[in-house]
N, C-alpha and C. Protein backbone atom coordinates (compact mmCIF):
# COMPACT_ATOMS: atom_id res chain seq x y z
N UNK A 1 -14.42 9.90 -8.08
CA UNK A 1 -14.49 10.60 -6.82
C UNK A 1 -13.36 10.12 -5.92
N UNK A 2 -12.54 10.92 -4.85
CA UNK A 2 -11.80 10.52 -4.09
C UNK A 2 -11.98 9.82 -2.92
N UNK A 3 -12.86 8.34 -2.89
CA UNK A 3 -13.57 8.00 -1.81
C UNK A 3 -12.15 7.19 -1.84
N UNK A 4 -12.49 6.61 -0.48
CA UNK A 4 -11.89 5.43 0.04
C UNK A 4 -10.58 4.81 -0.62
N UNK A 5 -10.20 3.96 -1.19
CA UNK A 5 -8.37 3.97 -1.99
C UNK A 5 -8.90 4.42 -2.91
N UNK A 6 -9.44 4.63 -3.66
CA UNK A 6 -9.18 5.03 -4.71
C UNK A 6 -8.24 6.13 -5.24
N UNK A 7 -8.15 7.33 -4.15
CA UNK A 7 -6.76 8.12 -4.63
C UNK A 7 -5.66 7.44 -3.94
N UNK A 8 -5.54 6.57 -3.99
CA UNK A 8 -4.11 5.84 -3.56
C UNK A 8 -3.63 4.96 -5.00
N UNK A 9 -4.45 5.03 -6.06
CA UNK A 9 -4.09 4.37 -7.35
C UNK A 9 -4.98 5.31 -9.05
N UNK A 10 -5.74 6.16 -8.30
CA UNK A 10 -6.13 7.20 -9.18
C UNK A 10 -5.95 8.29 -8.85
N UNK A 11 -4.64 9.02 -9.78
CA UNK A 11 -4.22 10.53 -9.43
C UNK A 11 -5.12 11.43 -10.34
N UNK A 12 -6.06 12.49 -10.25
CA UNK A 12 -6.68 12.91 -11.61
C UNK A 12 -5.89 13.61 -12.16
N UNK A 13 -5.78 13.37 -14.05
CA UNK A 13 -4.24 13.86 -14.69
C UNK A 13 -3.21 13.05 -15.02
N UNK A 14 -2.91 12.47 -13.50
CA UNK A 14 -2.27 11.45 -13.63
C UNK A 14 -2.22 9.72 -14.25
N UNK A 15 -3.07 9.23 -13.69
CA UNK A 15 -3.40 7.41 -13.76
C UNK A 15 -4.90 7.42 -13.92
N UNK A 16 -5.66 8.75 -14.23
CA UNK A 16 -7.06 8.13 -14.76
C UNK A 16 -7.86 9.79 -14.32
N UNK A 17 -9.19 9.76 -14.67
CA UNK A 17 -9.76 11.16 -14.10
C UNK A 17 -10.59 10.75 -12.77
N UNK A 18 -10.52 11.56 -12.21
CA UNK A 18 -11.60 11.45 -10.67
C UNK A 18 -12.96 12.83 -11.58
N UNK A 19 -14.23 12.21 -10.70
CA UNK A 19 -15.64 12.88 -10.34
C UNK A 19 -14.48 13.98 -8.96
N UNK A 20 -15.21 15.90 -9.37
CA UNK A 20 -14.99 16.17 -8.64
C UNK A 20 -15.87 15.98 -7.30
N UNK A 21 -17.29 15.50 -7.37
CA UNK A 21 -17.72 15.04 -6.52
C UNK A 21 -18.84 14.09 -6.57
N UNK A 22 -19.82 14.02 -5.66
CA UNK A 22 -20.76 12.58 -6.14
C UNK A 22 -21.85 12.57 -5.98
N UNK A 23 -21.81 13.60 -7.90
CA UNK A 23 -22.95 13.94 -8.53
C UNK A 23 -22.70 13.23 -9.46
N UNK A 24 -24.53 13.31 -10.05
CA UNK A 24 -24.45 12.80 -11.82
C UNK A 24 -23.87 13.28 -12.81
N UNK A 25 -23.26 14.80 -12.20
CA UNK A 25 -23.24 15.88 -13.50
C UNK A 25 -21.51 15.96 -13.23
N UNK A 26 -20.86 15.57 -12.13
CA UNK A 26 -19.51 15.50 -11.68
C UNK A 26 -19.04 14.06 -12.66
N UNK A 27 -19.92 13.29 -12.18
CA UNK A 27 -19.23 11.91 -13.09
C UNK A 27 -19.28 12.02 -14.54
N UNK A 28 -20.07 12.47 -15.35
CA UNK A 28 -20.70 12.97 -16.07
C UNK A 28 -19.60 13.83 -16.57
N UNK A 29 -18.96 14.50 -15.84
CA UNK A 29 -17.81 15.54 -16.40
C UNK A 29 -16.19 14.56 -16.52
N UNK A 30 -16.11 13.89 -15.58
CA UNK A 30 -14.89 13.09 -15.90
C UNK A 30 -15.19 11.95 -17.39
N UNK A 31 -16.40 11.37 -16.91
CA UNK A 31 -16.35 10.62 -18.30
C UNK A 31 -16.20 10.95 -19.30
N UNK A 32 -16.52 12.50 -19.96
CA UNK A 32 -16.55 13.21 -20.95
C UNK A 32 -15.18 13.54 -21.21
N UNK A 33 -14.60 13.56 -19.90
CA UNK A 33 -12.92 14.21 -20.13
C UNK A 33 -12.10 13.21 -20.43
N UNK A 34 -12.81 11.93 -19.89
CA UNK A 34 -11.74 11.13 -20.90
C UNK A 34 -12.21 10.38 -22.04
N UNK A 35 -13.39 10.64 -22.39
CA UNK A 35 -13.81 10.38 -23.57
C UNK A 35 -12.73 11.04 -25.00
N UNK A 36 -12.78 12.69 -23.85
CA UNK A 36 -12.14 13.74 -24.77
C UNK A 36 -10.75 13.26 -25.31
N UNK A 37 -10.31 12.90 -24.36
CA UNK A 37 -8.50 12.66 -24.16
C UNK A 37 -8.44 11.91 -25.35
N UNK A 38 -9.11 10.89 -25.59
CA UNK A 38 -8.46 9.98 -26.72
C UNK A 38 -7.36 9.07 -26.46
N UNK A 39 -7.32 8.27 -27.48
CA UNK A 39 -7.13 6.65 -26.98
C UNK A 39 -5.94 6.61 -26.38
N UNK A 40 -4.95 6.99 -26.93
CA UNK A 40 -3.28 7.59 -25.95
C UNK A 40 -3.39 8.02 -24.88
N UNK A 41 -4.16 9.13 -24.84
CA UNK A 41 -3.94 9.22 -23.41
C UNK A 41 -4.75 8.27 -22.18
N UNK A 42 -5.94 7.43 -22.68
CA UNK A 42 -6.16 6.95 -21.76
C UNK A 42 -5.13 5.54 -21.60
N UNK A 43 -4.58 5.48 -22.95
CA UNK A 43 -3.32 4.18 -22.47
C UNK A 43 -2.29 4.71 -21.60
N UNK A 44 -1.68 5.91 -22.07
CA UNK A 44 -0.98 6.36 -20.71
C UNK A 44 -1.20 6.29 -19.58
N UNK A 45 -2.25 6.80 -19.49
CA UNK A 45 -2.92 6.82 -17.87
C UNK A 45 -3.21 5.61 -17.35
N UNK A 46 -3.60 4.65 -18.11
CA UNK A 46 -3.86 3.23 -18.09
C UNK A 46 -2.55 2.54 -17.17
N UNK A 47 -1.72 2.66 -18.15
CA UNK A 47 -0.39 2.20 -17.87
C UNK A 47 0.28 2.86 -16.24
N UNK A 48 0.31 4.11 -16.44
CA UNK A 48 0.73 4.89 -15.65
C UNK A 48 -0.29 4.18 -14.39
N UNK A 49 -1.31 3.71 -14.39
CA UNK A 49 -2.15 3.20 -12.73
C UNK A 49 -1.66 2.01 -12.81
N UNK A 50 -0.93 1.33 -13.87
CA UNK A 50 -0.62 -0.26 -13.44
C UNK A 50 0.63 -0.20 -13.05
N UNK A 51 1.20 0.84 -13.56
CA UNK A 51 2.57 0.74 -12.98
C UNK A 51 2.59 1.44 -11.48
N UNK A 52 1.80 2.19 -10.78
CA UNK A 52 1.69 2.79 -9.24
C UNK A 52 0.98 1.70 -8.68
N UNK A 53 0.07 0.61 -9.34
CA UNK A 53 -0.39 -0.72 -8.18
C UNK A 53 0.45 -1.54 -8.16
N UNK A 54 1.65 -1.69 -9.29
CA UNK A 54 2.85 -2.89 -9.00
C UNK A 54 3.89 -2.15 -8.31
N UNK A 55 4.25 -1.20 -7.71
CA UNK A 55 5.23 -0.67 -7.22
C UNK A 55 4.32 -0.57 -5.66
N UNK A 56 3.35 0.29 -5.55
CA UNK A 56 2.91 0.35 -3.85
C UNK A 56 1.95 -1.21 -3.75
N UNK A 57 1.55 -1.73 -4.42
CA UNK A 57 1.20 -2.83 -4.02
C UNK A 57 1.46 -4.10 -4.03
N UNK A 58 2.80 -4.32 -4.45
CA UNK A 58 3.58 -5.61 -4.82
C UNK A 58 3.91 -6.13 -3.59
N UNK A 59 4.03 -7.56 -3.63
CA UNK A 59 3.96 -8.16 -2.44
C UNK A 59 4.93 -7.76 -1.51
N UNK A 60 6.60 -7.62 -1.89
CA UNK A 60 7.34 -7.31 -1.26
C UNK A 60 7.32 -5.61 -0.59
N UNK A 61 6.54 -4.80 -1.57
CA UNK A 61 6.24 -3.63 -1.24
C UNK A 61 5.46 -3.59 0.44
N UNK A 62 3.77 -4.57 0.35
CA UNK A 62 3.27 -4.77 1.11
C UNK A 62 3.91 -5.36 2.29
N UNK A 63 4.60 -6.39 2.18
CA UNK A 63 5.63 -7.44 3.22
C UNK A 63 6.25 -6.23 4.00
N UNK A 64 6.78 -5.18 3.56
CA UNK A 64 8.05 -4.60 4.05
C UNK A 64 6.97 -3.38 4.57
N UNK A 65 6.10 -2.55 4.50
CA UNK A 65 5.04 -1.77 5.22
C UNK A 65 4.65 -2.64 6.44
N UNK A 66 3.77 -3.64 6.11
CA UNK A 66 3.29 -4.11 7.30
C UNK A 66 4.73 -4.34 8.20
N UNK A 67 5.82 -5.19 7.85
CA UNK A 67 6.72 -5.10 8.89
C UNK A 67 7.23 -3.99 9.60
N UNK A 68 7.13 -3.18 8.78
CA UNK A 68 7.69 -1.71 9.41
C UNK A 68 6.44 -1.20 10.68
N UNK A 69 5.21 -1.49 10.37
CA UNK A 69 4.42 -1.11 11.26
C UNK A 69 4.54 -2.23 12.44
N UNK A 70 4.32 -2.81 12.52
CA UNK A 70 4.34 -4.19 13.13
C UNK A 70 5.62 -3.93 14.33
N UNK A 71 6.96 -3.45 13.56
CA UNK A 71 7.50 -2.94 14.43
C UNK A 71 7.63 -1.56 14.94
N UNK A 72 6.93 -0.64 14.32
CA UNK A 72 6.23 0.46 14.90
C UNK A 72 5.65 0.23 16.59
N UNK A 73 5.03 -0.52 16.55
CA UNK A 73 3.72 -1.25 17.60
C UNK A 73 4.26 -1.87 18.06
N UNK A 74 5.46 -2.33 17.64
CA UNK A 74 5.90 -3.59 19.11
C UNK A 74 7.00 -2.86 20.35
N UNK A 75 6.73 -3.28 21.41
CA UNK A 75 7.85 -2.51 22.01
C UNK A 75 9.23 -3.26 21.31
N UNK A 76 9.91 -2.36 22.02
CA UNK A 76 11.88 -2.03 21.85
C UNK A 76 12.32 -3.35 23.00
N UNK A 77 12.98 -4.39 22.00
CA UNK A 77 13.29 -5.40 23.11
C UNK A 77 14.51 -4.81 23.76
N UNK A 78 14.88 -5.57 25.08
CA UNK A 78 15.43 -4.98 25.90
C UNK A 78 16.88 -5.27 25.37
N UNK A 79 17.89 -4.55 25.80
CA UNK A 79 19.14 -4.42 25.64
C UNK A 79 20.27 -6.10 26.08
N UNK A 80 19.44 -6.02 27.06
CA UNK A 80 20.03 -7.18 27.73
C UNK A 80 19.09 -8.59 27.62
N UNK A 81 18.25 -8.70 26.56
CA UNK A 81 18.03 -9.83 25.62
C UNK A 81 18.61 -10.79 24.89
N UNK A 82 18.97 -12.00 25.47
CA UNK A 82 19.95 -12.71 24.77
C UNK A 82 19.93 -12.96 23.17
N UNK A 83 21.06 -12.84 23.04
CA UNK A 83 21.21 -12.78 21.60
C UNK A 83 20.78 -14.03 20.79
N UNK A 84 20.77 -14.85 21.41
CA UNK A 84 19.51 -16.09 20.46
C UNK A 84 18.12 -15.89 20.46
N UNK A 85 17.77 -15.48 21.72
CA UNK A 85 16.41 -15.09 21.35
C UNK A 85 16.16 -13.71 20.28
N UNK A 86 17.14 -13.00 20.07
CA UNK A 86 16.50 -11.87 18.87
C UNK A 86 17.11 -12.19 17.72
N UNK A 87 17.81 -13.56 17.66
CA UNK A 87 18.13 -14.63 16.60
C UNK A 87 17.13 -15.36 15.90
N UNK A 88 16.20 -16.09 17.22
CA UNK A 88 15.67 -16.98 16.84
C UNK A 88 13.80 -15.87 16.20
N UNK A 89 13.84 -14.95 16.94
CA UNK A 89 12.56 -14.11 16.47
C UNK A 89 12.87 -13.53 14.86
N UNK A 90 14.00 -13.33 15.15
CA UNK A 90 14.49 -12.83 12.80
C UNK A 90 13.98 -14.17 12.18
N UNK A 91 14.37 -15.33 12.82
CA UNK A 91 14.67 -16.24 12.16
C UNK A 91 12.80 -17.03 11.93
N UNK A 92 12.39 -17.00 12.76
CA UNK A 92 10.96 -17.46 13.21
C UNK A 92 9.53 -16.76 13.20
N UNK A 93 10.20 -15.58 13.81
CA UNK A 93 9.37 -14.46 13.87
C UNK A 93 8.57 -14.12 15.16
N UNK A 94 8.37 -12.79 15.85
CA UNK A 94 7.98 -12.79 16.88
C UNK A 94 6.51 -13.44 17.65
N UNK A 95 6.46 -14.09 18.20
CA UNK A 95 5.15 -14.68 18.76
C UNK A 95 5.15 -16.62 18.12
N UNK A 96 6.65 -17.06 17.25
CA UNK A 96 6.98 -18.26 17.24
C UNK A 96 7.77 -18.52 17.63
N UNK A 97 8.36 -18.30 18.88
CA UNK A 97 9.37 -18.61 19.60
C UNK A 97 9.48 -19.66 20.41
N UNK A 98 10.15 -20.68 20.28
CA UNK A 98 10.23 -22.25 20.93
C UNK A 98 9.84 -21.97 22.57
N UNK A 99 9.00 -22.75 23.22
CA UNK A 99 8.78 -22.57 24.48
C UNK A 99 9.97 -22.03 25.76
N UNK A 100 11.20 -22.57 25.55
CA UNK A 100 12.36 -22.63 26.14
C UNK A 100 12.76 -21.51 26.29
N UNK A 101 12.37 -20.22 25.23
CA UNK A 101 12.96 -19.09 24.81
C UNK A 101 11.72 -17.83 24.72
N UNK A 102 10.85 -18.30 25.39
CA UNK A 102 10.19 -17.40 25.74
C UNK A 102 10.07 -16.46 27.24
N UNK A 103 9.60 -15.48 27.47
CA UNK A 103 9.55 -15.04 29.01
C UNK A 103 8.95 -16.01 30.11
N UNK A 104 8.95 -16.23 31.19
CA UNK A 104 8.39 -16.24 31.95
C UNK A 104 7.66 -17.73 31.63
């Protein structure tokens, strides 16, 4: 069934079969379909979902999303921000910034 992640690492067809919905007789129909498929194709498909959780879920994958959001959400530092302080935040990261080099 397409609850919750699960279509974020099960495409049906693709990386495994989905329940079209969440019945006994829906699950009941995917299990049968890949009963049907036979042993290849469920290694394909097998393969094919390990290789879409090491690509969207690899650490550096994850590292580089959350940063992107992170700076989504943060405001736009100002123009006229000295250039050590948006040195020392690459370097440290925002919200570890030495007392000296903070606002206010």
């Amino acid at each position: 069934m397409p609850v919750g992640g699960v279509p974020e690492i099960v495409a049906d067809g693709e990386t495994g079969w989905l329940a079209a919905a969440p019945t006994v007789d829906s699950l009941a129909d995917a299990i049968a379909r890949a009963a049907a498929a036979g042993r290849a194709e469920r290694q394909r498909r097998g393969a094919a979902a390990r290789q879409t959780v090491a690509q969207r879920f690899s650490d550096a994958h994850m590292r580089d999303a959350y940063e992107a959001l992170y700076r989504d959400l943060s405001p736009t530092p100002s123009l006229e921000q000295p250039a050590r302080v948006l040195a020392a935040e690459r370097e440290l990261g925002p919200g570890n910034l030495p007392l000296e080099l903070r606002d206010g």
